[in-house]
PDB file of N, CA and C in Angstrom:
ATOM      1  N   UNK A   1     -42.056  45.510  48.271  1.00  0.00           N
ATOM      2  CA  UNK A   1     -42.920  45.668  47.136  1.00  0.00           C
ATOM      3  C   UNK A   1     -43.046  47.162  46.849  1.00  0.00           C
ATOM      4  N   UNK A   2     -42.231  47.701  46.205  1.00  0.00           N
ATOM      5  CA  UNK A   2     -42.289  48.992  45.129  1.00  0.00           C
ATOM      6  C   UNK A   2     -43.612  49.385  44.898  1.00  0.00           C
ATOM      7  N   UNK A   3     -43.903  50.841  44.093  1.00  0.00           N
ATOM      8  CA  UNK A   3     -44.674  50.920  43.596  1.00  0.00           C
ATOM      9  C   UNK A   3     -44.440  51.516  42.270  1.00  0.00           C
ATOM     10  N   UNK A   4     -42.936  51.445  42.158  1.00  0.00           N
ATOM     11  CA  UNK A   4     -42.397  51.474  40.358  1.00  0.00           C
ATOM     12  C   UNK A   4     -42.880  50.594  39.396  1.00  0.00           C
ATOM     13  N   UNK A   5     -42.783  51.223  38.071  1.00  0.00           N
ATOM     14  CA  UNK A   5     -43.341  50.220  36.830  1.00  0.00           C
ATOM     15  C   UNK A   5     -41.708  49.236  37.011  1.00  0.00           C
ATOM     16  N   UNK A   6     -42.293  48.186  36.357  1.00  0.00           N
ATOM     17  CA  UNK A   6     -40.815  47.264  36.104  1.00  0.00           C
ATOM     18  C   UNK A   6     -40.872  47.565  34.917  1.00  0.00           C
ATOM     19  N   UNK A   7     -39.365  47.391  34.036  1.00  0.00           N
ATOM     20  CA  UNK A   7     -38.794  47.358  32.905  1.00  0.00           C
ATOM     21  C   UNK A   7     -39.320  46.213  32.013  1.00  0.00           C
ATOM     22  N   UNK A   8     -39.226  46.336  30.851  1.00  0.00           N
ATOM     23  CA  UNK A   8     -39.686  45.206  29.778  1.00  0.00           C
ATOM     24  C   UNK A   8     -38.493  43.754  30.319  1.00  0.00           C
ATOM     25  N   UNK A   9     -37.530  44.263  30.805  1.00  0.00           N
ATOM     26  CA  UNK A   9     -36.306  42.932  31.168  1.00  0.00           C
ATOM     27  C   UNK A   9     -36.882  42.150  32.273  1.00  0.00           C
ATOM     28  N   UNK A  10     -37.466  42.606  33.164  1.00  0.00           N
ATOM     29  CA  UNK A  10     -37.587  42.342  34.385  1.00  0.00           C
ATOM     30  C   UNK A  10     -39.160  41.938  34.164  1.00  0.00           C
ATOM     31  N   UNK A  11     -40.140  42.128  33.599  1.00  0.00           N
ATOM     32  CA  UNK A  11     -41.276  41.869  33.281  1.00  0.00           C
ATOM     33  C   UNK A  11     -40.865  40.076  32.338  1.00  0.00           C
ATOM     34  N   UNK A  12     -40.374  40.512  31.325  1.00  0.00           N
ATOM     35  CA  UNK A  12     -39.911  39.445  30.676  1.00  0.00           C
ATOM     36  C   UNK A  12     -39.234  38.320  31.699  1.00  0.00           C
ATOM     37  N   UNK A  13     -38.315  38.316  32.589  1.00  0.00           N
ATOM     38  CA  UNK A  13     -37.401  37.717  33.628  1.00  0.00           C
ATOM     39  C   UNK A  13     -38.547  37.295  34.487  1.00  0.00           C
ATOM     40  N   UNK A  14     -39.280  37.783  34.904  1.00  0.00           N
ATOM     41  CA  UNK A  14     -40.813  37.117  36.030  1.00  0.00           C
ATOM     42  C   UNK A  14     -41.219  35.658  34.992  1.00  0.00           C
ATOM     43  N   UNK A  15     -41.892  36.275  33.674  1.00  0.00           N
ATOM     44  CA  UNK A  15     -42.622  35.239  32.903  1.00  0.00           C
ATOM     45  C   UNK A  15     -41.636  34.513  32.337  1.00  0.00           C
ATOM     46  N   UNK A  16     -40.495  34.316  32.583  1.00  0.00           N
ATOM     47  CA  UNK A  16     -39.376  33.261  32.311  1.00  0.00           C
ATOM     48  C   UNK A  16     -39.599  32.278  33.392  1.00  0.00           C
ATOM     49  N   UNK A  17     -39.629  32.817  34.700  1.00  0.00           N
ATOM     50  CA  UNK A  17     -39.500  32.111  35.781  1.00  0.00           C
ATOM     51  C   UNK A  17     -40.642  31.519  36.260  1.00  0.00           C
ATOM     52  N   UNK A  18     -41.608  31.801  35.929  1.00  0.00           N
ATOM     53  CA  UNK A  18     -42.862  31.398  35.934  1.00  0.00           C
ATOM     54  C   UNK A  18     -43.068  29.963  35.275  1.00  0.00           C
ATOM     55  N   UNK A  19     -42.970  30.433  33.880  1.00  0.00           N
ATOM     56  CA  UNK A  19     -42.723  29.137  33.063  1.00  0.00           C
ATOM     57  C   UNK A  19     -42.365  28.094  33.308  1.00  0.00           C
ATOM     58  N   UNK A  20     -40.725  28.555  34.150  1.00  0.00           N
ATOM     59  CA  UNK A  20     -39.399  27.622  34.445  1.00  0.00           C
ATOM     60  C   UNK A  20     -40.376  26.514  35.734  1.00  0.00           C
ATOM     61  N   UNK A  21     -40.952  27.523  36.886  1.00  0.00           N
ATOM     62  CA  UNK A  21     -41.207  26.782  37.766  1.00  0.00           C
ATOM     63  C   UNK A  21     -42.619  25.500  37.327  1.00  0.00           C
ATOM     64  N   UNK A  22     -43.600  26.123  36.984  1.00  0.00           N
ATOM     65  CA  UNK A  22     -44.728  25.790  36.271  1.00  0.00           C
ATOM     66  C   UNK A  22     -44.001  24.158  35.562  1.00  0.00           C
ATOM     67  N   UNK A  23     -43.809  24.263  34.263  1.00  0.00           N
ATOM     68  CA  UNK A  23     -42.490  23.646  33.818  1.00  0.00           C
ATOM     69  C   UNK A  23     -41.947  22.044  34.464  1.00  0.00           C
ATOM     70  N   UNK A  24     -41.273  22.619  35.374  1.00  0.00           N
ATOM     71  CA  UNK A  24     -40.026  21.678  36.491  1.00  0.00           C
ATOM     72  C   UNK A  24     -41.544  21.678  37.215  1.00  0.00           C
ATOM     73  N   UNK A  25     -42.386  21.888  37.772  1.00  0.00           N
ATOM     74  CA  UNK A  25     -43.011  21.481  38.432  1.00  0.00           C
ATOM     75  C   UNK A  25     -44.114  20.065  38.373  1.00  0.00           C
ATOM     76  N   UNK A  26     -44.724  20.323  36.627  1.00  0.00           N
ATOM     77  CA  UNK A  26     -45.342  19.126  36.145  1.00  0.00           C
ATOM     78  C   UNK A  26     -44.487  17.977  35.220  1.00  0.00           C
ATOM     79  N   UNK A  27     -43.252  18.074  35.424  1.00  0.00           N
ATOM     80  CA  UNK A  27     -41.969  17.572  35.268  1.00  0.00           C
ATOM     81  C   UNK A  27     -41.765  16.610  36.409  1.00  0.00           C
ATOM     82  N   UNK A  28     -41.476  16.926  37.692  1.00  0.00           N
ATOM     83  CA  UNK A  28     -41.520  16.631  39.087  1.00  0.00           C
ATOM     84  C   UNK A  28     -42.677  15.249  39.382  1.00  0.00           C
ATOM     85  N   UNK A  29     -43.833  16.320  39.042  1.00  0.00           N
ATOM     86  CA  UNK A  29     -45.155  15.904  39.741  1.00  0.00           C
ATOM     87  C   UNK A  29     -45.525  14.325  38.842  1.00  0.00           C
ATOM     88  N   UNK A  30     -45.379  14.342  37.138  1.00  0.00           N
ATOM     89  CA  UNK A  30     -45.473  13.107  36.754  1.00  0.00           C
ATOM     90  C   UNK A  30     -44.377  12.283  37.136  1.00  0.00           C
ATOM     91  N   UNK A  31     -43.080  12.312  37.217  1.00  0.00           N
ATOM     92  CA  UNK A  31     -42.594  11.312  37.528  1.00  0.00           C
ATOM     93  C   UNK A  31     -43.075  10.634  38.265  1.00  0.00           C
ATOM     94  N   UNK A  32     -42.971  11.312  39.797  1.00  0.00           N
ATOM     95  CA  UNK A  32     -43.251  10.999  41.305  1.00  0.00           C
ATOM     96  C   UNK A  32     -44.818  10.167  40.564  1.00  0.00           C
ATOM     97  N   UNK A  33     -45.532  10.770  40.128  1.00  0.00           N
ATOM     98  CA  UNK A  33     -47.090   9.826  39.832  1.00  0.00           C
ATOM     99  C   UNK A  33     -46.497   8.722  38.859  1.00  0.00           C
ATOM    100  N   UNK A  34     -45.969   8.688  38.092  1.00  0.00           N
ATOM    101  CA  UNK A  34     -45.042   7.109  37.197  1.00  0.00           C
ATOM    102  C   UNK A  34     -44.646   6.384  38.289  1.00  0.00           C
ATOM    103  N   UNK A  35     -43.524   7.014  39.336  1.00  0.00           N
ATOM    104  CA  UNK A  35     -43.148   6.170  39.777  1.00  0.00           C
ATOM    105  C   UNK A  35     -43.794   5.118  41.130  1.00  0.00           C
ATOM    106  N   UNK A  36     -45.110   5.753  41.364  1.00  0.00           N
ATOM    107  CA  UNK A  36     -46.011   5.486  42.405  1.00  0.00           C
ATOM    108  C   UNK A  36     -46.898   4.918  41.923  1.00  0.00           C
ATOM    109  N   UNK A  37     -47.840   4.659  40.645  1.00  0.00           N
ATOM    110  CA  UNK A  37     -48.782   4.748  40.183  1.00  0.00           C
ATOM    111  C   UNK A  37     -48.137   3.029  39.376  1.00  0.00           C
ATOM    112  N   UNK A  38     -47.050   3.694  38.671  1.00  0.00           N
ATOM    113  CA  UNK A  38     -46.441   2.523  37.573  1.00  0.00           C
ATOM    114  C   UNK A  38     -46.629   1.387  37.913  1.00  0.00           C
ATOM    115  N   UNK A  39     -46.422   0.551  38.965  1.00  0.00           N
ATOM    116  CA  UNK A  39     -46.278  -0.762  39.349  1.00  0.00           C
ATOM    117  C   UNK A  39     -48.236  -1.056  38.821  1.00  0.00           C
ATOM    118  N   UNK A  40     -49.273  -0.520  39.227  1.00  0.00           N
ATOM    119  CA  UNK A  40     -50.734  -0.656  39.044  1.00  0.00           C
ATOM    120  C   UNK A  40     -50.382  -0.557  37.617  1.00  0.00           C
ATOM    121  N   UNK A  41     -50.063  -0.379  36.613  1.00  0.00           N
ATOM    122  CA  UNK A  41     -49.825  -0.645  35.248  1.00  0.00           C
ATOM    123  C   UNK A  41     -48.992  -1.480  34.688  1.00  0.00           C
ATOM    124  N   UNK A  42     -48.090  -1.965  35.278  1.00  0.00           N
ATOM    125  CA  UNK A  42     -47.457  -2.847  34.696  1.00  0.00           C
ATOM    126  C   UNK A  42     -47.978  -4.471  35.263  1.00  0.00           C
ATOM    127  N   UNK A  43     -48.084  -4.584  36.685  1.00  0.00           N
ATOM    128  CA  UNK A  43     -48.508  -5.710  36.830  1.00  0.00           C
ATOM    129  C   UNK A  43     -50.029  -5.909  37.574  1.00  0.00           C
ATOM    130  N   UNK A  44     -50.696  -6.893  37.528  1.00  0.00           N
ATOM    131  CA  UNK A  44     -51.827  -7.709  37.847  1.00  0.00           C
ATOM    132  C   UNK A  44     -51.801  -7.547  39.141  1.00  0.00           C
ATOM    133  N   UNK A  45     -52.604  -6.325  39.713  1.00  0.00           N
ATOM    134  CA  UNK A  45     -52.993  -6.201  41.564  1.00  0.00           C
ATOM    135  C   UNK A  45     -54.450  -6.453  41.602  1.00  0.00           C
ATOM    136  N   UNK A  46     -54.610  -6.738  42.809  1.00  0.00           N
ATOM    137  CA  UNK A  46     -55.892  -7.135  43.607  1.00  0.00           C
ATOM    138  C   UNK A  46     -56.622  -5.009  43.132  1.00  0.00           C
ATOM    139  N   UNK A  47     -57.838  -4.805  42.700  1.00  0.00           N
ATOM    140  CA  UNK A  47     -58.042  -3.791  42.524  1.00  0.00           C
ATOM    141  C   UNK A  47     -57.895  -2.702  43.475  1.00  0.00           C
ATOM    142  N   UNK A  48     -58.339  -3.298  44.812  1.00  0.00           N
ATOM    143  CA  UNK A  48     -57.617  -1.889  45.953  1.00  0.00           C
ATOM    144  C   UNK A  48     -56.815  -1.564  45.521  1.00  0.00           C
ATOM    145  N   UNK A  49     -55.436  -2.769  45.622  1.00  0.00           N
ATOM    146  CA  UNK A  49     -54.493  -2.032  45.785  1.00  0.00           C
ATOM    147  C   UNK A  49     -53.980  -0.824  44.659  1.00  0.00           C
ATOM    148  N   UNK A  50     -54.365  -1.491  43.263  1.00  0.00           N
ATOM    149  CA  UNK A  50     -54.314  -0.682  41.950  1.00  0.00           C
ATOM    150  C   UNK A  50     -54.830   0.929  42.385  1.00  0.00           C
ATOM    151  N   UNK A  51     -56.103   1.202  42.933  1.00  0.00           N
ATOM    152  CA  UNK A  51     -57.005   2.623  42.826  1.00  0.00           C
ATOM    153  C   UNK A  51     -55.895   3.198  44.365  1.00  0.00           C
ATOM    154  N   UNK A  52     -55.450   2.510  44.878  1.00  0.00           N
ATOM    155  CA  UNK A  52     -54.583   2.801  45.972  1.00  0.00           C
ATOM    156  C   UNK A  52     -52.844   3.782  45.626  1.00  0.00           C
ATOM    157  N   UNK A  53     -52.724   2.728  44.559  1.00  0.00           N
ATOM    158  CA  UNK A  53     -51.371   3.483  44.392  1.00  0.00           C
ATOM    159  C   UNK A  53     -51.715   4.527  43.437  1.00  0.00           C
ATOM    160  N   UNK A  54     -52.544   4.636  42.385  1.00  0.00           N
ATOM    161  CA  UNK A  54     -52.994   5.942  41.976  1.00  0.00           C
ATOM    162  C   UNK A  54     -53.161   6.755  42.529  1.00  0.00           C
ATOM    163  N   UNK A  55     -54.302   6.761  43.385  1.00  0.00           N
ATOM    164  CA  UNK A  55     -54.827   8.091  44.174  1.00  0.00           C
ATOM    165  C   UNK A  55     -53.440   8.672  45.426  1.00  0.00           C
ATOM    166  N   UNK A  56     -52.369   7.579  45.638  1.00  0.00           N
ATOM    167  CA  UNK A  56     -51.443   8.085  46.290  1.00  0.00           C
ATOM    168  C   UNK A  56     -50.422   8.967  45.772  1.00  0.00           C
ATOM    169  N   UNK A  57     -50.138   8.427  44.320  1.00  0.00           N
ATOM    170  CA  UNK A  57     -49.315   8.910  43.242  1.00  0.00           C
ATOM    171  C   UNK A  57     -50.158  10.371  43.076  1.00  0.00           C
ATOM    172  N   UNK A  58     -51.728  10.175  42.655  1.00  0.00           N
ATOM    173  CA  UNK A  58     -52.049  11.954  42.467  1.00  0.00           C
ATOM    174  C   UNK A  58     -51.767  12.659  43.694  1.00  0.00           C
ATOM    175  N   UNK A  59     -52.091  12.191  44.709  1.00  0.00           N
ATOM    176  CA  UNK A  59     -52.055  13.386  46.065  1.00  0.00           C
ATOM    177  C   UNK A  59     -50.377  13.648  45.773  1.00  0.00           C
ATOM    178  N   UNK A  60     -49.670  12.746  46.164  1.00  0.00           N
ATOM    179  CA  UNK A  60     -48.247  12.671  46.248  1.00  0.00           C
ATOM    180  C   UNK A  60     -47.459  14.048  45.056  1.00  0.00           C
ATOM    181  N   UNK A  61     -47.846  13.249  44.157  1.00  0.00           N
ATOM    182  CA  UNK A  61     -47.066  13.937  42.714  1.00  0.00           C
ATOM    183  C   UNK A  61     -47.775  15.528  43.047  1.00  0.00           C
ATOM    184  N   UNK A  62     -48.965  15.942  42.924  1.00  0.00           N
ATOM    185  CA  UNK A  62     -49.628  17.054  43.057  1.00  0.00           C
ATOM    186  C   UNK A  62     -49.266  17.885  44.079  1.00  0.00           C
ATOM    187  N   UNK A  63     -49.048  17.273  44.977  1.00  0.00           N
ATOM    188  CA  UNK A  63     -48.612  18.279  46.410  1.00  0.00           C
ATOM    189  C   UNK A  63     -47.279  18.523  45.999  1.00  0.00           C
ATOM    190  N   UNK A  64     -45.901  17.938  45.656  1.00  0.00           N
ATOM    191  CA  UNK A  64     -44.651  17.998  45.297  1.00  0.00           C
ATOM    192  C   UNK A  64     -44.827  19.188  44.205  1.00  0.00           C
ATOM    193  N   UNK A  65     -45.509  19.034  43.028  1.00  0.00           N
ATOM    194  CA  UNK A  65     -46.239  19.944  42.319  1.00  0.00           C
ATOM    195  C   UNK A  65     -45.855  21.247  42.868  1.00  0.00           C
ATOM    196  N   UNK A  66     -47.164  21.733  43.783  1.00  0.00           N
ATOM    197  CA  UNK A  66     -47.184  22.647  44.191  1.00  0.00           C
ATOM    198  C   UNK A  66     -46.053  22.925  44.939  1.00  0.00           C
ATOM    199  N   UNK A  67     -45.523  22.378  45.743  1.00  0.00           N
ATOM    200  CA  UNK A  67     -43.967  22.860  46.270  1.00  0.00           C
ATOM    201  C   UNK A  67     -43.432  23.407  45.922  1.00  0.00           C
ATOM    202  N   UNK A  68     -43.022  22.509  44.618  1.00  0.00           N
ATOM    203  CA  UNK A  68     -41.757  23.460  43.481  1.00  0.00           C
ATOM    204  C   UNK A  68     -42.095  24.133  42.967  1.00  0.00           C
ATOM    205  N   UNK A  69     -43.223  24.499  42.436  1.00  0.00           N
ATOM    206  CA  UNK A  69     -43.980  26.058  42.169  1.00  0.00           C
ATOM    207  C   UNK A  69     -43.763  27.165  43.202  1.00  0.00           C
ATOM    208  N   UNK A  70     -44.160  26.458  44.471  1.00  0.00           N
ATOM    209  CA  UNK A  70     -43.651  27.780  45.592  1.00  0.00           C
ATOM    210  C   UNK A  70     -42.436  28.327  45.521  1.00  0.00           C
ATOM    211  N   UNK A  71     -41.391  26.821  45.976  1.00  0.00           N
ATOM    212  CA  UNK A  71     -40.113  27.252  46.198  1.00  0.00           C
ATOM    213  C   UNK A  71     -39.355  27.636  44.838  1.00  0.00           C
ATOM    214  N   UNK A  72     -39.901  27.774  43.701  1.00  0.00           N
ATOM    215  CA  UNK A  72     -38.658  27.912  42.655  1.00  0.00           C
ATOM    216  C   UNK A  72     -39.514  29.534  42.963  1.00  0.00           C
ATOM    217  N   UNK A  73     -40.666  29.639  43.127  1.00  0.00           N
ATOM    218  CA  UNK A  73     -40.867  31.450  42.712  1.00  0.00           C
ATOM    219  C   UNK A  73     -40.172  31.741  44.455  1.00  0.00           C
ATOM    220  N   UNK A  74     -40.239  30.835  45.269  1.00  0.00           N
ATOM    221  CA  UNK A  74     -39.810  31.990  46.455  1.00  0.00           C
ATOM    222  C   UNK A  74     -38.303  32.673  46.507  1.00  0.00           C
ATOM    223  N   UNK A  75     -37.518  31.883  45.724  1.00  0.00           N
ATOM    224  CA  UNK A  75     -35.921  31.988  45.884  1.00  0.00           C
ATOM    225  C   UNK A  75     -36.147  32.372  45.149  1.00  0.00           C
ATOM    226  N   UNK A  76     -37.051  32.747  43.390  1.00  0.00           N
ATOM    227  CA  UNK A  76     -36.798  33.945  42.951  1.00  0.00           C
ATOM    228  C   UNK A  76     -36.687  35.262  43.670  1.00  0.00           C
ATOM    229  N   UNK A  77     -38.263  35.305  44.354  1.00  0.00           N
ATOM    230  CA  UNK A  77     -38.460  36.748  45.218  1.00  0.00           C
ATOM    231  C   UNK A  77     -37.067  37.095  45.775  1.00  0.00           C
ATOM    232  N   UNK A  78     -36.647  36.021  46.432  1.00  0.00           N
ATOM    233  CA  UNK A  78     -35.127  36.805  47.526  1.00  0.00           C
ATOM    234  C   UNK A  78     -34.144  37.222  46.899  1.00  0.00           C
TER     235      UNK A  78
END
């Protein structure tokens, strides 16, 4: 970590990648919640199980979320 100004390219190139990860990340995160969650919407469950596959789909999808936010900015850094 420098203590140079960055260039307008390289300033611009961060908030590209930012975007990108941000982006691919709530990209990621709904599927994984569609594809966990979906079955409680399409068919007739006992209500556990319905509030069950939701709340698994948010933790699930959300944590994956955050992953690919990490890892797309960490392999930027390197």
């Amino acid at each position: 970590m420098g203590t140079r100004r960055r260039s307008q390219d390289e300033r611009d190139e961060i908030t590209v990648e930012i975007g990108y990860a941000l982006f691919s990340a709530c990209f990621l995160g709904g599927v994984v919640f569609a594809t966990i969650a979906g079955p409680a919407a399409v068919w007739h469950l006992p209500p556990a199980v319905e509030h069950s596959l939701v709340a698994t789909g948010t933790v699930v999808g959300g944590v994956l979320a955050v992953l690919r936010v990490v890892l797309v900015l960490w392999r930027f850094g390197s």
